[in-house]
N, C-alpha and C. Protein backbone atom coordinates (compact mmCIF):
# COMPACT_ATOMS: atom_id res chain seq x y z
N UNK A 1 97.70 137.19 -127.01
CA UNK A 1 98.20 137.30 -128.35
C UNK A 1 97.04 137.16 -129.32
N UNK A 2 97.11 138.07 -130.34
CA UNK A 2 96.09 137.87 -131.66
C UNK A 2 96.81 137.67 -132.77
N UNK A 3 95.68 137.42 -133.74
CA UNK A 3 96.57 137.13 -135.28
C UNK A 3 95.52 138.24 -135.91
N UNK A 4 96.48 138.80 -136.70
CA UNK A 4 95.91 139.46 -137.97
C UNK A 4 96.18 139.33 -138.99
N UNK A 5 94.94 139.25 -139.98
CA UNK A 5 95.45 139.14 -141.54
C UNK A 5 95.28 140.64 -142.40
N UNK A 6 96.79 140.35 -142.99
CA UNK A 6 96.83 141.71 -143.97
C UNK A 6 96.16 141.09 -145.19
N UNK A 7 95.39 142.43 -145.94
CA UNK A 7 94.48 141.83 -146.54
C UNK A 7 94.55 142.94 -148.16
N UNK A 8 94.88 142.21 -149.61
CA UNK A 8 95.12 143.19 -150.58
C UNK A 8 93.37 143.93 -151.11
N UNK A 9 93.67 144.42 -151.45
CA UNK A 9 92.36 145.42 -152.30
C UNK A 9 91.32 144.79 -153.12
N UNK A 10 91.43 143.26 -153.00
CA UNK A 10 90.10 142.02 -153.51
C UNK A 10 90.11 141.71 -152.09
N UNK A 11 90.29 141.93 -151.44
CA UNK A 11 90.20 140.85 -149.64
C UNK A 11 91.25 140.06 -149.57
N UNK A 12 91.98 139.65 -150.29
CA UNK A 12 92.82 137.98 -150.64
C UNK A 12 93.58 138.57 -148.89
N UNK A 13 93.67 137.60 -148.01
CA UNK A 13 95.07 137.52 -147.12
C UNK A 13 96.75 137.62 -148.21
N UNK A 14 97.46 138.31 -147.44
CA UNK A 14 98.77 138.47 -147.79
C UNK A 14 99.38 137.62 -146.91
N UNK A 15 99.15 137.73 -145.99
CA UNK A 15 100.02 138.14 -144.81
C UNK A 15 99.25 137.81 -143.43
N UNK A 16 99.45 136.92 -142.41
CA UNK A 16 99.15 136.91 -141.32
C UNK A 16 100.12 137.15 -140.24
N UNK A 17 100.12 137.94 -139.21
CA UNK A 17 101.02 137.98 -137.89
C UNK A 17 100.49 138.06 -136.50
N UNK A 18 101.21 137.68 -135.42
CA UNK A 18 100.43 137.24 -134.51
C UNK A 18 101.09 139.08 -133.77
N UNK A 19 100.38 139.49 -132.74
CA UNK A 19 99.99 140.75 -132.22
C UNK A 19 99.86 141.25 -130.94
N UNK A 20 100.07 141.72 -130.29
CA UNK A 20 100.03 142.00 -128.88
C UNK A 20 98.14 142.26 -129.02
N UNK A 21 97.43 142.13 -127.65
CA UNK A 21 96.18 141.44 -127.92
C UNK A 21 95.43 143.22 -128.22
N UNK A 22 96.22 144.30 -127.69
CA UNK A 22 95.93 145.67 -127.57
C UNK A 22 96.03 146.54 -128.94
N UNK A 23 96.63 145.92 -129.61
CA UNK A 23 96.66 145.95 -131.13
C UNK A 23 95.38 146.41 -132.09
N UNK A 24 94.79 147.54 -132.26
CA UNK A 24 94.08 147.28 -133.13
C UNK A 24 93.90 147.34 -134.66
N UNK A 25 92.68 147.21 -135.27
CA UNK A 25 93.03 146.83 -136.93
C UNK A 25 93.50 147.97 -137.25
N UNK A 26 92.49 149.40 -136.48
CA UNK A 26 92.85 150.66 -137.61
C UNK A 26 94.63 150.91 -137.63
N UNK A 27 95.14 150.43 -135.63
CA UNK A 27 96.47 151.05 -135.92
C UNK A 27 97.51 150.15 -137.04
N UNK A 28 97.41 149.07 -137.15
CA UNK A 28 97.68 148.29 -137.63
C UNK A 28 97.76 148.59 -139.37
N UNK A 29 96.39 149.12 -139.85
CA UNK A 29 96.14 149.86 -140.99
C UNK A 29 97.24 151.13 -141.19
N UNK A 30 97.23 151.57 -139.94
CA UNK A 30 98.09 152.75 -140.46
C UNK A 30 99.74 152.42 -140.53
N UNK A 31 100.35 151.58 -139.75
CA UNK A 31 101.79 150.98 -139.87
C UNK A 31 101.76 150.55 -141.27
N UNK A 32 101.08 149.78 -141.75
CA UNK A 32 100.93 149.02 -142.82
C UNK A 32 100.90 149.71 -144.19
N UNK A 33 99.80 150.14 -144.11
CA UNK A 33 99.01 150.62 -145.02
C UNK A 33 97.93 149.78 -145.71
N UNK A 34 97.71 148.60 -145.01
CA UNK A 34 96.67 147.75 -145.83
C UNK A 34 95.55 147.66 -144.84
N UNK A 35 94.50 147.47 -145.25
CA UNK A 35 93.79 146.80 -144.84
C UNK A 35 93.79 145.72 -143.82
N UNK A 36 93.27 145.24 -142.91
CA UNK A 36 92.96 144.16 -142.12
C UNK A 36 92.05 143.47 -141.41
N UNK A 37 92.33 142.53 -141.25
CA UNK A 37 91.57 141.72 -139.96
C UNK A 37 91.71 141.14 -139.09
N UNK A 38 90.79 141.08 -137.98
CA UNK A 38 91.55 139.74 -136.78
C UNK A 38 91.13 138.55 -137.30
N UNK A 39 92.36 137.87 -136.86
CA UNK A 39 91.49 136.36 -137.32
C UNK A 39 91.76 135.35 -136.11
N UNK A 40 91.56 133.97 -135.84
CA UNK A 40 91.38 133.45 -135.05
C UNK A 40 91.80 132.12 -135.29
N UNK A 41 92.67 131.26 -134.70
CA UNK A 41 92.72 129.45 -135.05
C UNK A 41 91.68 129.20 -134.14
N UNK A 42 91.18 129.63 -133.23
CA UNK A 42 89.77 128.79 -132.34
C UNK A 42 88.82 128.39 -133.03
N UNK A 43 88.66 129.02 -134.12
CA UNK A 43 86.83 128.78 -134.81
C UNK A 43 87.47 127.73 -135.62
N UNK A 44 86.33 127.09 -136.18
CA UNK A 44 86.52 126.12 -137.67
C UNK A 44 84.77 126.38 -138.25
N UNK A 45 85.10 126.80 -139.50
CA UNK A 45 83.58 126.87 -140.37
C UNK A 45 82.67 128.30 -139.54
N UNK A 46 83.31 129.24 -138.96
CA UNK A 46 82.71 129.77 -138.12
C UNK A 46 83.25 131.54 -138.48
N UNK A 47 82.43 132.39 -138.21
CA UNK A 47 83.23 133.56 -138.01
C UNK A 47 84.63 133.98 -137.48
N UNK A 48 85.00 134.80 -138.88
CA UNK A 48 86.64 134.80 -138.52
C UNK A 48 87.57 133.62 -138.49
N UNK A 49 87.17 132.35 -138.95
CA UNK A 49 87.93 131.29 -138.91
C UNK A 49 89.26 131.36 -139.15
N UNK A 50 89.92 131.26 -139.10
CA UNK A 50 91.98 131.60 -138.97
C UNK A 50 91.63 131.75 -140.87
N UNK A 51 92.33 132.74 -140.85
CA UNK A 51 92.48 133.49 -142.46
C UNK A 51 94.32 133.34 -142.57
N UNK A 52 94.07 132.22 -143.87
CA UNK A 52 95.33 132.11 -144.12
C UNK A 52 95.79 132.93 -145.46
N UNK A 53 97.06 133.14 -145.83
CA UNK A 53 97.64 133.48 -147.18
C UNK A 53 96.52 132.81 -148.53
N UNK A 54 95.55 133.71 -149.24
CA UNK A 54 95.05 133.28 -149.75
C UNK A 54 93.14 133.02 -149.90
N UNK A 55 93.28 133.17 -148.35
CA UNK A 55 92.13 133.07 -148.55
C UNK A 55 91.30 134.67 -148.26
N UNK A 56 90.03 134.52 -148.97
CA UNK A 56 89.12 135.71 -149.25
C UNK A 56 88.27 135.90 -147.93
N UNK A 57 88.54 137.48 -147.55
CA UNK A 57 87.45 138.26 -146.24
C UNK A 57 86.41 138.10 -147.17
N UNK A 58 85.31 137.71 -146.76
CA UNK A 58 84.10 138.09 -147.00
C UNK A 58 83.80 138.91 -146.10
N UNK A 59 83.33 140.22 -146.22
CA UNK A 59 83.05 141.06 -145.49
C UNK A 59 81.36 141.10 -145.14
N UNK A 60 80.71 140.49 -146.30
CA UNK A 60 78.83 139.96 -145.94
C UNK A 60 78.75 138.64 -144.97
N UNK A 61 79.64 138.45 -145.20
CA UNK A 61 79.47 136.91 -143.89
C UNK A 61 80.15 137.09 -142.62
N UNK A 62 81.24 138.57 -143.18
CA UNK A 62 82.04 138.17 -141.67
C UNK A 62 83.07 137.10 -141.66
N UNK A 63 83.64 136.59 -142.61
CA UNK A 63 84.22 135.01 -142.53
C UNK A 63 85.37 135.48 -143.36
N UNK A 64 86.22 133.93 -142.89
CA UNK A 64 87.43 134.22 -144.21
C UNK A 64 87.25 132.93 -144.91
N UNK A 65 87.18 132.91 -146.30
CA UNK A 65 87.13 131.73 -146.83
C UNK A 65 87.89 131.41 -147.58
N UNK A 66 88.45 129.65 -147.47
CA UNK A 66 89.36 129.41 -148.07
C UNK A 66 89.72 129.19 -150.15
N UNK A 67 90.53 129.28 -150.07
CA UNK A 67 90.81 128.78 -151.73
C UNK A 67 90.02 127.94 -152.16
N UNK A 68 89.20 127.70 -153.08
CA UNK A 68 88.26 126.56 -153.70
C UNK A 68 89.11 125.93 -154.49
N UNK A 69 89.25 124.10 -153.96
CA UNK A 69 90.39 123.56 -153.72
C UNK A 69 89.99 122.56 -155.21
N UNK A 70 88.59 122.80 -155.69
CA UNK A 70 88.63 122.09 -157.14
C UNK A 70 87.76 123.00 -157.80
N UNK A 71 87.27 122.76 -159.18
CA UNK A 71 86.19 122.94 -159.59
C UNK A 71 84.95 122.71 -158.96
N UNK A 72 85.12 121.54 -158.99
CA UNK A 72 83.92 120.44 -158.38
C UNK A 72 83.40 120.72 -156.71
N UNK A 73 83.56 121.92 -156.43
CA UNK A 73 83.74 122.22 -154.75
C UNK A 73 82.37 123.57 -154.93
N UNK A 74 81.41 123.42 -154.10
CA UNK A 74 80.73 124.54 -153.84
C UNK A 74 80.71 124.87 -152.72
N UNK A 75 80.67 126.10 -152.41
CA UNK A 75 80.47 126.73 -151.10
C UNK A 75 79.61 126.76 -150.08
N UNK A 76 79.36 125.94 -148.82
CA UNK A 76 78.82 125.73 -147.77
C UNK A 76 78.14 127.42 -147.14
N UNK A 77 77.15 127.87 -147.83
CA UNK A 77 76.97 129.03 -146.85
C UNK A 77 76.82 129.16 -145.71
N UNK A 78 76.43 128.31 -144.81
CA UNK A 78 76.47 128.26 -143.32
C UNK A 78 78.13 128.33 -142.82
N UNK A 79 79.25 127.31 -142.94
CA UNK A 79 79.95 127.02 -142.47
C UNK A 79 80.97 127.98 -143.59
N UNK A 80 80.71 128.36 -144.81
CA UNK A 80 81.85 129.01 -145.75
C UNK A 80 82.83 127.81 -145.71
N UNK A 81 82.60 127.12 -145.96
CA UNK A 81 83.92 125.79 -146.35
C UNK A 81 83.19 125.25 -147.65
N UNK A 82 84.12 124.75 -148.67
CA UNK A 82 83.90 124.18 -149.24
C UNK A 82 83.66 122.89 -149.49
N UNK A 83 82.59 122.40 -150.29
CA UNK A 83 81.90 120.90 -149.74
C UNK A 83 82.57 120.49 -151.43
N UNK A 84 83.26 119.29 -151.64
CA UNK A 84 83.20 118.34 -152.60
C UNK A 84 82.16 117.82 -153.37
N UNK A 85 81.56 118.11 -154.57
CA UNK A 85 80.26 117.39 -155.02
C UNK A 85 80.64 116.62 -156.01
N UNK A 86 80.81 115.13 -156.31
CA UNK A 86 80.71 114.25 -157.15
C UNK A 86 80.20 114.45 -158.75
């Protein structure tokens, strides 16, 4: 089984569903009509990290990154998570 995230015309996830593993993005694109990606719960801070409702494909990193959960939060470029700064 895979997960894919449907993904709107900024990257944002819509939509995630889990997939028969033979599934791929383009056919997937064409049922749909959106855009997609695979995504993954195995990784954390890592390529493809599980892309939830919300969060942004970066398509230069390869990653999905989540909602920036304050102001006060900058972005970890190694890991794409957001770090808390005081």
């Amino acid at each position: 089984m895979a997960y894919i995230a449907l993904l709107d015309s900024n990257n944002i996830v819509t939509e995630v569903y889990a997939i028969p593993d033979n599934v791929t993005e383009e056919r997937v694109t064409e049922v749909t009509g959106q855009n997609c990606k695979r995504t993954s719960y195995n990784t954390l801070g890592g390529v493809h990290m599980l892309g939830g409702c919300g969060y942004t494909y970066d398509e230069t990193r390869d990653a999905f990154i989540p909602p920036r959960p304050t102001d006060n939060a900058i972005l970890n470029e190694d890991t794409c998570l957001w770090e808390l700064v005081e």
